[in-house]
Protein backbone atom coordinates (compact mmCIF):
# COMPACT_ATOMS: atom_id res chain seq x y z
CA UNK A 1 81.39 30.15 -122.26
CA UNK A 2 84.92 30.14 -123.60
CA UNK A 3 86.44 28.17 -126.34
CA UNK A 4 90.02 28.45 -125.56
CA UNK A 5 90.60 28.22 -129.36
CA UNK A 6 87.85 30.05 -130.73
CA UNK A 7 84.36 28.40 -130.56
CA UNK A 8 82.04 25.32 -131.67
CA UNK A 9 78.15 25.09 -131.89
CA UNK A 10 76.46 22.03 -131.69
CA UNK A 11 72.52 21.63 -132.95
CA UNK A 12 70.59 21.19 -129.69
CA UNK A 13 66.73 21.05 -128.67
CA UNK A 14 66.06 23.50 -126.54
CA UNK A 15 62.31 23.70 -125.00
CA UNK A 16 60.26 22.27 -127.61
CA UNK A 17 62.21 23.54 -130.70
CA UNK A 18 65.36 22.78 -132.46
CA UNK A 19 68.37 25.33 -131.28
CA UNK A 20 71.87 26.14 -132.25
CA UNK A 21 73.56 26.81 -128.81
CA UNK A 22 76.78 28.20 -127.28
CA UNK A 23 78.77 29.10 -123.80
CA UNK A 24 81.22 30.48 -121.17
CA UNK A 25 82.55 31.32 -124.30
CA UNK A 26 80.52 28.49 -125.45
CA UNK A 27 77.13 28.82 -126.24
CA UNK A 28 74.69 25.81 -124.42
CA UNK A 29 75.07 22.35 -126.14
CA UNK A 30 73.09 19.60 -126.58
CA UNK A 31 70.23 20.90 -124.43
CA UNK A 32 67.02 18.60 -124.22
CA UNK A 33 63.94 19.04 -122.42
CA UNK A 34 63.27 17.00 -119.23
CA UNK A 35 59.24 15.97 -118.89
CA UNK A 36 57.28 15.84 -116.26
CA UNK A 37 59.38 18.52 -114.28
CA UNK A 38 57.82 21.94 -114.40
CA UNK A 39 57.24 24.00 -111.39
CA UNK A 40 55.48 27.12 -110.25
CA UNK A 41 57.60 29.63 -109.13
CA UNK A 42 56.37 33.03 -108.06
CA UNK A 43 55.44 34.54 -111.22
CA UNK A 44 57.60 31.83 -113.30
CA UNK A 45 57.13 28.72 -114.74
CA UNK A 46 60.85 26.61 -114.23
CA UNK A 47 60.84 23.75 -116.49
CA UNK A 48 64.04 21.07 -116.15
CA UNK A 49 66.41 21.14 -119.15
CA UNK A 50 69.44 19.28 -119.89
CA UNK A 51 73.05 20.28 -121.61
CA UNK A 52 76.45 19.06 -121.98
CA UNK A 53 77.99 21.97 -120.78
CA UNK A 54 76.25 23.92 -118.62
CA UNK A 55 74.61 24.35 -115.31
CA UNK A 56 72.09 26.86 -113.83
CA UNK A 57 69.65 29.32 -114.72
CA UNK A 58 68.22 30.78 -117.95
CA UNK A 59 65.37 33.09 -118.21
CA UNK A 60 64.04 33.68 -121.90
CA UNK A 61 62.24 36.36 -123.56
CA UNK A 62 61.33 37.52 -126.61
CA UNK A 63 64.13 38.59 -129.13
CA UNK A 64 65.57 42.19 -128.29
CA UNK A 65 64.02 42.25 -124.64
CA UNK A 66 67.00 41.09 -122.49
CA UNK A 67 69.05 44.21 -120.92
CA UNK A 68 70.84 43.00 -118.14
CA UNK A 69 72.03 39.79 -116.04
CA UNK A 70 73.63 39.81 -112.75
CA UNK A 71 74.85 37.63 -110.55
CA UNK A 72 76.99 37.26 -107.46
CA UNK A 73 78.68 33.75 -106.43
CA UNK A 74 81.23 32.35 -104.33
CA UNK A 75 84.30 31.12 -106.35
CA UNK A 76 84.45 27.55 -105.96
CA UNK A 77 87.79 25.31 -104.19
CA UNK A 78 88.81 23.40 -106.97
CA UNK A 79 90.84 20.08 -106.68
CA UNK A 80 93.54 19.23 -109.05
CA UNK A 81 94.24 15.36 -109.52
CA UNK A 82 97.63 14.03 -111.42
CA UNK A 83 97.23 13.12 -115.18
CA UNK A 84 93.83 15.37 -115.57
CA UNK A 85 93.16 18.46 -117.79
CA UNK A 86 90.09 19.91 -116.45
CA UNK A 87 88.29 23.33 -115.75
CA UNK A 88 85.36 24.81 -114.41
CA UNK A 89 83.73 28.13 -115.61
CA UNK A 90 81.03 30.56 -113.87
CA UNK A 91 79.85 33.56 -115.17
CA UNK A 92 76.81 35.51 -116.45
CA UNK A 93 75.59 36.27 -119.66
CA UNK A 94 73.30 37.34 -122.53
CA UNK A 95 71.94 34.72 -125.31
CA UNK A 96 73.53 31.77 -125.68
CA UNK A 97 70.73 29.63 -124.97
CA UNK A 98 69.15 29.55 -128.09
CA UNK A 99 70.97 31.33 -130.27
CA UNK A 100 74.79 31.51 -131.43
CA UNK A 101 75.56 35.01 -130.19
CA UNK A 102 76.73 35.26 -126.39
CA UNK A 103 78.08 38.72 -124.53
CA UNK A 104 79.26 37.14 -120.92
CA UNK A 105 82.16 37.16 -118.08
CA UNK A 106 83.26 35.41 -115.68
CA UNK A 107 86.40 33.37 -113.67
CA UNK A 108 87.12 29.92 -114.34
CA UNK A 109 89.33 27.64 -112.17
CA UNK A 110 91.64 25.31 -114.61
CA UNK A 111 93.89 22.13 -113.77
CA UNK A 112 96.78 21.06 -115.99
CA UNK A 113 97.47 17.88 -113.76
CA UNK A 114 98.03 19.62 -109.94
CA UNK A 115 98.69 22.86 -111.28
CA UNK A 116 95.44 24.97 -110.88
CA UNK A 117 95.13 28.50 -112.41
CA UNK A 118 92.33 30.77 -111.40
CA UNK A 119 91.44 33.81 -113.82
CA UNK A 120 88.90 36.03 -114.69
CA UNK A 121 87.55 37.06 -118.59
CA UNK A 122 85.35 38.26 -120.77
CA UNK A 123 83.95 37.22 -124.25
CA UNK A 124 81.59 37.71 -126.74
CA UNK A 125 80.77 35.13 -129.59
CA UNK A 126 82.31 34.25 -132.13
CA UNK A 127 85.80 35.35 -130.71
CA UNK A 128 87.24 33.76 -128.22
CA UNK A 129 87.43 34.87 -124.51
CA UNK A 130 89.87 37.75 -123.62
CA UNK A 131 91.73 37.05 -119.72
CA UNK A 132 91.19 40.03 -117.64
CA UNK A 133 95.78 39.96 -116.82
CA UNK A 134 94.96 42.73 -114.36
CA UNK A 135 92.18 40.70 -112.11
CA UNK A 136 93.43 38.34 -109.36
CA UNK A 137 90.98 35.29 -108.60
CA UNK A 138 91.23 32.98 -105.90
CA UNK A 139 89.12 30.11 -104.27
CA UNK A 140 86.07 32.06 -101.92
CA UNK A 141 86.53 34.78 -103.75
CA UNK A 142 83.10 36.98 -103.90
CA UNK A 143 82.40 37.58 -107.01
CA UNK A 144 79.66 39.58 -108.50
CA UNK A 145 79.67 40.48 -112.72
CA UNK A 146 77.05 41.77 -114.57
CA UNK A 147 76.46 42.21 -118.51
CA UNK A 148 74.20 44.83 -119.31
CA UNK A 149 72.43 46.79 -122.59
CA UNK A 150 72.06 50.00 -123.50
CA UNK A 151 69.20 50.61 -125.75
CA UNK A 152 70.08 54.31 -126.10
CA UNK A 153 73.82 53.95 -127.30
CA UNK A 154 73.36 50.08 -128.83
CA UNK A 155 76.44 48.60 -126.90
CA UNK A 156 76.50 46.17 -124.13
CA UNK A 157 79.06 46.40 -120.74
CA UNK A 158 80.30 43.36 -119.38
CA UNK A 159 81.55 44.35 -115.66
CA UNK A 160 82.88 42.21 -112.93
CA UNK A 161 84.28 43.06 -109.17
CA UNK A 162 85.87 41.14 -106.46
CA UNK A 163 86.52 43.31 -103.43
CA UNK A 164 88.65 46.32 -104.46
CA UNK A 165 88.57 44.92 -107.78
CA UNK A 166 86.56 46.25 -110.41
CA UNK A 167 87.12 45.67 -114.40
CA UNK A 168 84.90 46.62 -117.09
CA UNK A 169 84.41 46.74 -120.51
CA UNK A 170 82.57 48.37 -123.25
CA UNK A 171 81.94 46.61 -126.77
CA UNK A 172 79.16 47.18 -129.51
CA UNK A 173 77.96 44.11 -131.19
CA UNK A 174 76.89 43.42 -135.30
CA UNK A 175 74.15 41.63 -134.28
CA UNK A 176 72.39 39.86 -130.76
CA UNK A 177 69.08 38.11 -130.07
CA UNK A 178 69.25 39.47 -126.50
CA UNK A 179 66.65 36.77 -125.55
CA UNK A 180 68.32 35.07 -122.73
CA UNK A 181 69.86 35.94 -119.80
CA UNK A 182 71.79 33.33 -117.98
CA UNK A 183 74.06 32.53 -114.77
CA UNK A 184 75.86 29.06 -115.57
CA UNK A 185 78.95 26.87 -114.06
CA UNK A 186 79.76 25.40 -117.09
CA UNK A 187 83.15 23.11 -118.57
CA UNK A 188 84.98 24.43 -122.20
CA UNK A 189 85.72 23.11 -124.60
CA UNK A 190 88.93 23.06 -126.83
CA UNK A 191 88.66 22.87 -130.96
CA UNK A 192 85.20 21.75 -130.21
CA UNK A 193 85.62 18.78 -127.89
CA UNK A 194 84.66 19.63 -124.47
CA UNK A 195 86.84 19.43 -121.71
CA UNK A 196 86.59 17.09 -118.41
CA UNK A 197 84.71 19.11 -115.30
CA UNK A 198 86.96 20.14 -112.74
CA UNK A 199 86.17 18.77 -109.47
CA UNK A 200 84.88 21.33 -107.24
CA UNK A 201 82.17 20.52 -104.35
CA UNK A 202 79.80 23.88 -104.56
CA UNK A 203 79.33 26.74 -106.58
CA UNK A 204 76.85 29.02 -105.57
CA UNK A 205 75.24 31.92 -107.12
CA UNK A 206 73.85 33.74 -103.73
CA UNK A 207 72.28 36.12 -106.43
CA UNK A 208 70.98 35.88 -110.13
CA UNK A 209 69.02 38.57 -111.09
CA UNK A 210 67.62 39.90 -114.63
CA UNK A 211 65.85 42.58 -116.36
CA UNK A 212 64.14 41.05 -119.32
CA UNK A 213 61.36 43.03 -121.35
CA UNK A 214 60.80 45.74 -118.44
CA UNK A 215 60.72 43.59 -115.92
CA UNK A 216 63.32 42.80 -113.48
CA UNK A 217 63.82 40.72 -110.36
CA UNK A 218 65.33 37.00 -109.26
CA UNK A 219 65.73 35.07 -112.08
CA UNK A 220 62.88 32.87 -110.72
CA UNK A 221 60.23 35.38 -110.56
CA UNK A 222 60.38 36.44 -114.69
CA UNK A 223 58.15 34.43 -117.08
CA UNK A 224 59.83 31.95 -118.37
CA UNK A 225 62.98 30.15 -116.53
CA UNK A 226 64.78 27.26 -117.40
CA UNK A 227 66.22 25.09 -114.74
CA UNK A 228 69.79 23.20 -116.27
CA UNK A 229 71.38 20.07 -114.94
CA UNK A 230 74.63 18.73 -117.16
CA UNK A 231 75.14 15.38 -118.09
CA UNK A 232 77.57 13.20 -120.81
CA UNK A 233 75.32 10.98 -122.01
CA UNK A 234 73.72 9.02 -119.05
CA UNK A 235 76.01 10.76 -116.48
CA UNK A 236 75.46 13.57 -114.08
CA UNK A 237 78.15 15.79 -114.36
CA UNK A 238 76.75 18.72 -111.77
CA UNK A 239 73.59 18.98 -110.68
CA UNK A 240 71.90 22.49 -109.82
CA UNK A 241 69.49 23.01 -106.54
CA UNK A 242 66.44 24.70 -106.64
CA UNK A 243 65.97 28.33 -106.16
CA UNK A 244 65.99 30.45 -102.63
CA UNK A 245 64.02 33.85 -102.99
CA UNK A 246 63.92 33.33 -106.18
CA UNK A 247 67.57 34.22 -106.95
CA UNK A 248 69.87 31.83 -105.09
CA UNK A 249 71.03 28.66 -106.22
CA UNK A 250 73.84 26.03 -105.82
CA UNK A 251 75.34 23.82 -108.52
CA UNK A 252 76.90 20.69 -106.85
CA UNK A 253 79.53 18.81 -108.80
CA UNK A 254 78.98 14.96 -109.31
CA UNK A 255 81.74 14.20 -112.15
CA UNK A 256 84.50 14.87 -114.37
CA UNK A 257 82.79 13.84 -117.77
C-alpha cells in the first residue's frame, strides 16, 4: 500500500519471472518464489511466495481481466511500545503484484512510540494515499472494502464500510494491468525504506473474494492464487494461514522487522 511520502518500487521475482512490484500504497517488494509448496485448492493451484511487505492473498490473471476484489476483516488490536515507529496496513486491491500500478483501500493502525492512530484511505499508484478525515476506525472494527472496474465507463470505485459507515470513491486511471487482485496486511514504507511492523496478534480476512476474467468466487477457488508470507531477510515478520472455504484467512504477526 501507502507510501506516506509518495512511493518506491523495488525489482522483485515474482512466480518464475522478474517483476517490478508495489503496495498498501506500496506495490509488493522483493517477492520470491518458495519451492516445493504448491497446493490444490478447489479449482486453484496456491503456490507459497515471499515479500518484504506484504501478507495474504493474490489471485492473477491475464492483463485487463481483473474487475473486482473484496474483502471483509476484523481490524486488528495493535500494541504500541515506547521508542518504536511502526504501522500495520490491511486493505484490498487491484495490481500491484506484478506490476507498478495499484487502485486499493484500506485502514492502517500506526504507532509513534504509545501513541496509536487508526485511519482509513484510499490510493492509487503513483500518488500517495489520500486519509478518508470523515471515517472513524477502531480496533474490532468490521470492516469490509471493495475496489471494483467498470468496463463500460473505464473507471474503477474503491468503496469501504464499517457499520453505518460507508465512503466511496470514483477515479479513472491513464493506464492499469488489472491482473491481480489482492487482500494483504502489509507495513509502509517512508521515502522508500520500509517501516517496522506494528505488533498486532491477528488479522483476519473472514472474506476475500474476486472476479477475475468472468469468473468470480473465494480467492482460493480462481486459477491461479498466490499464497504470501513476509520476511526481512531470514526473519518472519507475519505469517498467513491457509484458506477456509476458500475465502478466509488469518495473518498472524511474528515481528517488528
Amino acid at each position: 500500500m501507502r507510501t506516506k511520502a509518495g512511493w518506491a518500487v523495488i525489482a522483485a521475482l515474482a512466480m518464475l519471472t522478474a517483476a517490478m512490484l508495489p503496495g498498501a500504497g506500496f506495490a509488493v517488494v522483493s517477492l520470491t518464489p518458495v519451492t516445493n509448496h504448491a497446493t490444490a485448492g478447489a479449482t486453484a493451484t496456491i503456490t507459497s511466495v515471499t515479500s518484504s511487505n506484504w501478507a495474504g492473498y493474490a489471485a492473477l490473471g491475464s492483463k485487463g481481466t481483473v474487475t473486482k476484489v473484496t474483502g471483509t476483516w476484523v481490524e486488528p488490536n495493535v500494541s504500541c511500545s515506547s521508542g518504536r515507529t511502526t504501522d500495520v496496513a490491511t486493505w484490498v486491491g487491484i495490481d500491484g503484484y506484478s506490476t507498478s500500478d495499484l487502485v486499493q483501500t484500506g485502514a492502517s493502525g500506526d504507532c509513534s512510540g504509545t501513541t496509536l492512530s487508526y485511519y482509513a484511505w484510499w490510493e492509487i499508484l503513483p500518488a500517495p494515499e489520500t486519509t478518508i478525515s470523515s471515517f472513524n476506525v477502531h480496533a474490532g472494527d468490521k470492516i469490509t472494502a471493495s475496489v471494483a472496474y467498470s468496463t463500460s465507463a473505464g473507471k474503477f470505485t474503491m468503496k469501504i464500510t464499517d457499520g453505518t459507515q460507508s465512503f466511496s470513491k470514483t477515479r479513472s486511471v491513464a493506464s492499469t494491468a488489472r491482473n491481480s487482485a489482492e487482500c494483504v496486511v502489509e507495513r509502509d514504507s517512508v521515502g522508500g525504506t520500509l517501516n517496522h511492523f506494528s505488533k498486532f496478534k491477528a488479522d483476519r480476512f473472514s472474506s476475500c473474494t474476486a472476479a477475475i476474467g468472468g469468473a468470480s468466487g473465494g480467492i482460493g477457488s480462481l486459477a491461479t492464487v498466490s499464497k504470501i508470507n513476509m520476511y526481512n531477510g531470514a526473519t518472519l515478520l507475519a505469517s498467513t494461514g491457509a484458506l477456509t472455504s476458500n475465502k478466509a484467512f488469518t495473518v498472524t504477526w511474528k515481528a517488528y522487522g
